[in-house]
Protein backbone atom coordinates (compact mmCIF):
# COMPACT_ATOMS: atom_id res chain seq x y z
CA UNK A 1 6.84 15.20 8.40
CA UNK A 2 3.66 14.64 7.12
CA UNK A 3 3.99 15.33 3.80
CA UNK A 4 6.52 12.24 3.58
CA UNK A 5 5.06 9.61 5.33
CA UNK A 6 1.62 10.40 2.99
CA UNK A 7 4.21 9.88 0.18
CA UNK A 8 5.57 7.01 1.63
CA UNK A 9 2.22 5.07 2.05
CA UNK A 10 1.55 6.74 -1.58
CA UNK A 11 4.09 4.95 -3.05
CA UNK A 12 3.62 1.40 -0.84
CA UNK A 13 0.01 1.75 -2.10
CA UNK A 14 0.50 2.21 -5.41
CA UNK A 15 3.39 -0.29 -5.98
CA UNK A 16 1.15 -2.69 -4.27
CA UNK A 17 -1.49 -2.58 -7.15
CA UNK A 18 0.99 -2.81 -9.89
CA UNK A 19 2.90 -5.62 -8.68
CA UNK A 20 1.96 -8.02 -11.08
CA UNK A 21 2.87 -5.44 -13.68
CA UNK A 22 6.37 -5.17 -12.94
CA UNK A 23 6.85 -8.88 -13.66
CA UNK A 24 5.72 -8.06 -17.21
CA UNK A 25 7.81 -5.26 -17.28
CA UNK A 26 11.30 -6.83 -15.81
CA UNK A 27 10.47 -9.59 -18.79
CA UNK A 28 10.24 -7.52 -21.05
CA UNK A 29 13.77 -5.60 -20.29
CA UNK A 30 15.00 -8.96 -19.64
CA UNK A 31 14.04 -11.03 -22.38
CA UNK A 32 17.33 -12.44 -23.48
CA UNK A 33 18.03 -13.45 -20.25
CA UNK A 34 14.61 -15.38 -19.87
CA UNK A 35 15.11 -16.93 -23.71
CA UNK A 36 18.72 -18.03 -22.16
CA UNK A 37 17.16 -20.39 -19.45
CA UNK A 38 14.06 -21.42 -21.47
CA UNK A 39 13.07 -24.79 -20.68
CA UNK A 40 10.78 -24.97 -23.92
CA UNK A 41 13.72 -24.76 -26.44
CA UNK A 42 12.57 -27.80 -27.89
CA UNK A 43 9.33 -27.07 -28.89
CA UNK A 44 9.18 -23.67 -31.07
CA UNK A 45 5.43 -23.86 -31.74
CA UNK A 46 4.76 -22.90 -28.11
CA UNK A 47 6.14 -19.47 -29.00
CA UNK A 48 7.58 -19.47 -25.14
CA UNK A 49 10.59 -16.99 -25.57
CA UNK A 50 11.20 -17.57 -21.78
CA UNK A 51 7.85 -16.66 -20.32
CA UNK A 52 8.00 -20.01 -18.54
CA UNK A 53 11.20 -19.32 -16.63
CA UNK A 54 9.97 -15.90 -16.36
CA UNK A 55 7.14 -17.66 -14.29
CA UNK A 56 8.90 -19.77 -12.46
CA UNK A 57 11.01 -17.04 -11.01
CA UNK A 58 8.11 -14.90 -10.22
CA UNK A 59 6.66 -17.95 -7.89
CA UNK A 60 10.09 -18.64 -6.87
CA UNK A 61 10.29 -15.08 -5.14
CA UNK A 62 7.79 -13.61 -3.10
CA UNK A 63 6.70 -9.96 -4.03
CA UNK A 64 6.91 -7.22 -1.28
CA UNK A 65 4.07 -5.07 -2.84
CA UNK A 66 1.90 -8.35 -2.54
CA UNK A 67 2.59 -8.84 1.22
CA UNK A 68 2.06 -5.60 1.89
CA UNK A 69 -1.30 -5.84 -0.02
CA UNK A 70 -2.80 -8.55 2.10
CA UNK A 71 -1.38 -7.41 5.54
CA UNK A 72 -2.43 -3.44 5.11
CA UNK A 73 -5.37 -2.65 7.41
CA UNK A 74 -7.04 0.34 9.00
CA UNK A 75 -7.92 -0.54 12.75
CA UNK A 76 -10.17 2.58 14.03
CA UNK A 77 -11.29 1.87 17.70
CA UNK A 78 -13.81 4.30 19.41
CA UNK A 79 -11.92 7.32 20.95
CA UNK A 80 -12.13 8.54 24.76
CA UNK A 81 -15.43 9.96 25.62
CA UNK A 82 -15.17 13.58 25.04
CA UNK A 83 -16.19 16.38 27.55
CA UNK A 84 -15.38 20.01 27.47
CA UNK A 85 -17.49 23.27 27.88
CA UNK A 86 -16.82 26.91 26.62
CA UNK A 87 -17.61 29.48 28.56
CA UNK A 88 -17.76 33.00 27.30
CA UNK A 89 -16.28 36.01 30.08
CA UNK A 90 -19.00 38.89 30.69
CA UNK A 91 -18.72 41.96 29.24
CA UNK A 92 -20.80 45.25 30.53
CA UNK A 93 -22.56 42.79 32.90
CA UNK A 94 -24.05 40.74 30.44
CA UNK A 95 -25.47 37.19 31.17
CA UNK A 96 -22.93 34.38 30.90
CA UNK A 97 -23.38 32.40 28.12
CA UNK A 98 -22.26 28.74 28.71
CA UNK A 99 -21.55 25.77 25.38
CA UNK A 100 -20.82 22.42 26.51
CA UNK A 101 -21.00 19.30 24.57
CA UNK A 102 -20.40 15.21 25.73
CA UNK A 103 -20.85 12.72 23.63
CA UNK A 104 -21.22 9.13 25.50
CA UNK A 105 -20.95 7.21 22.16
CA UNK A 106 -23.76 4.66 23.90
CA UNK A 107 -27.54 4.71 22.84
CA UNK A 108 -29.88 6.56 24.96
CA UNK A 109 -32.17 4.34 27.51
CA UNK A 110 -35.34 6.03 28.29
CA UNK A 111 -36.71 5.39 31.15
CA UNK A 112 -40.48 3.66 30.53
CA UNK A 113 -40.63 2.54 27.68
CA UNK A 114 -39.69 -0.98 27.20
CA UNK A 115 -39.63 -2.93 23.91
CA UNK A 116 -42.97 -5.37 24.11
CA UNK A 117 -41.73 -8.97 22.93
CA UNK A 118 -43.24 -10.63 19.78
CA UNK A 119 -46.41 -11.92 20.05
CA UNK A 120 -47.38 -15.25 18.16
């Protein structure tokens, strides 16, 4: 399951950042097509061949890849505080050794020592 939902995001991520590419490329299949509908016909020293309808399509529709690209964010939030000890059985009457770890994720206030304020 893994495996295909990295591939998934593999492929949303990469056809996001060549988005603008396939416009190119669909012109360049579809060239005819875009020379068919050319609004410049009239003026042959513009050297169009269609680019301009080809332009006017691409603003017409709106790209998947390039909503995904400005709606795709990581949200990491700070996890549940985490407490758990390890404690290792006796053997041959042995002291028991105990591991335990917590981690409060807030700064440490010592007791004290306060911050003096700035002095002018």
């Amino acid at each position: 399951m893994k495996p295909a939902i990295s591939l998934l995001l593999s492929i949303i991520i990469f056809g996001a950042s060549f988005g603008d590419g396939l416009f190119m490329l669909d012109y360049k299949i579809n060239r005819d097509f875009y020379e068919i509908y050319c609004v410049n016909k009239t003026k042959p020293e513009m050297d169009c061949h269609g680019k301009c309808q080809m332009k006017k399509n691409g603003e017409k529709t709106a790209n998947f890849f390039s909503l995904v690209k400005y709606s795709f964010e990581f949200n990491i939030l700070p996890a549940k505080v985490a407490n758990f000890s390890i404690i290792k059985e006796a053997r041959f009457d042995a002291e028991i050794s105990t591991f335990s770890y917590q981690d409060q994720f807030l700064a440490e206030y010592i007791p004290g020592i306060l911050p003096h304020p700035p002095q002018i």
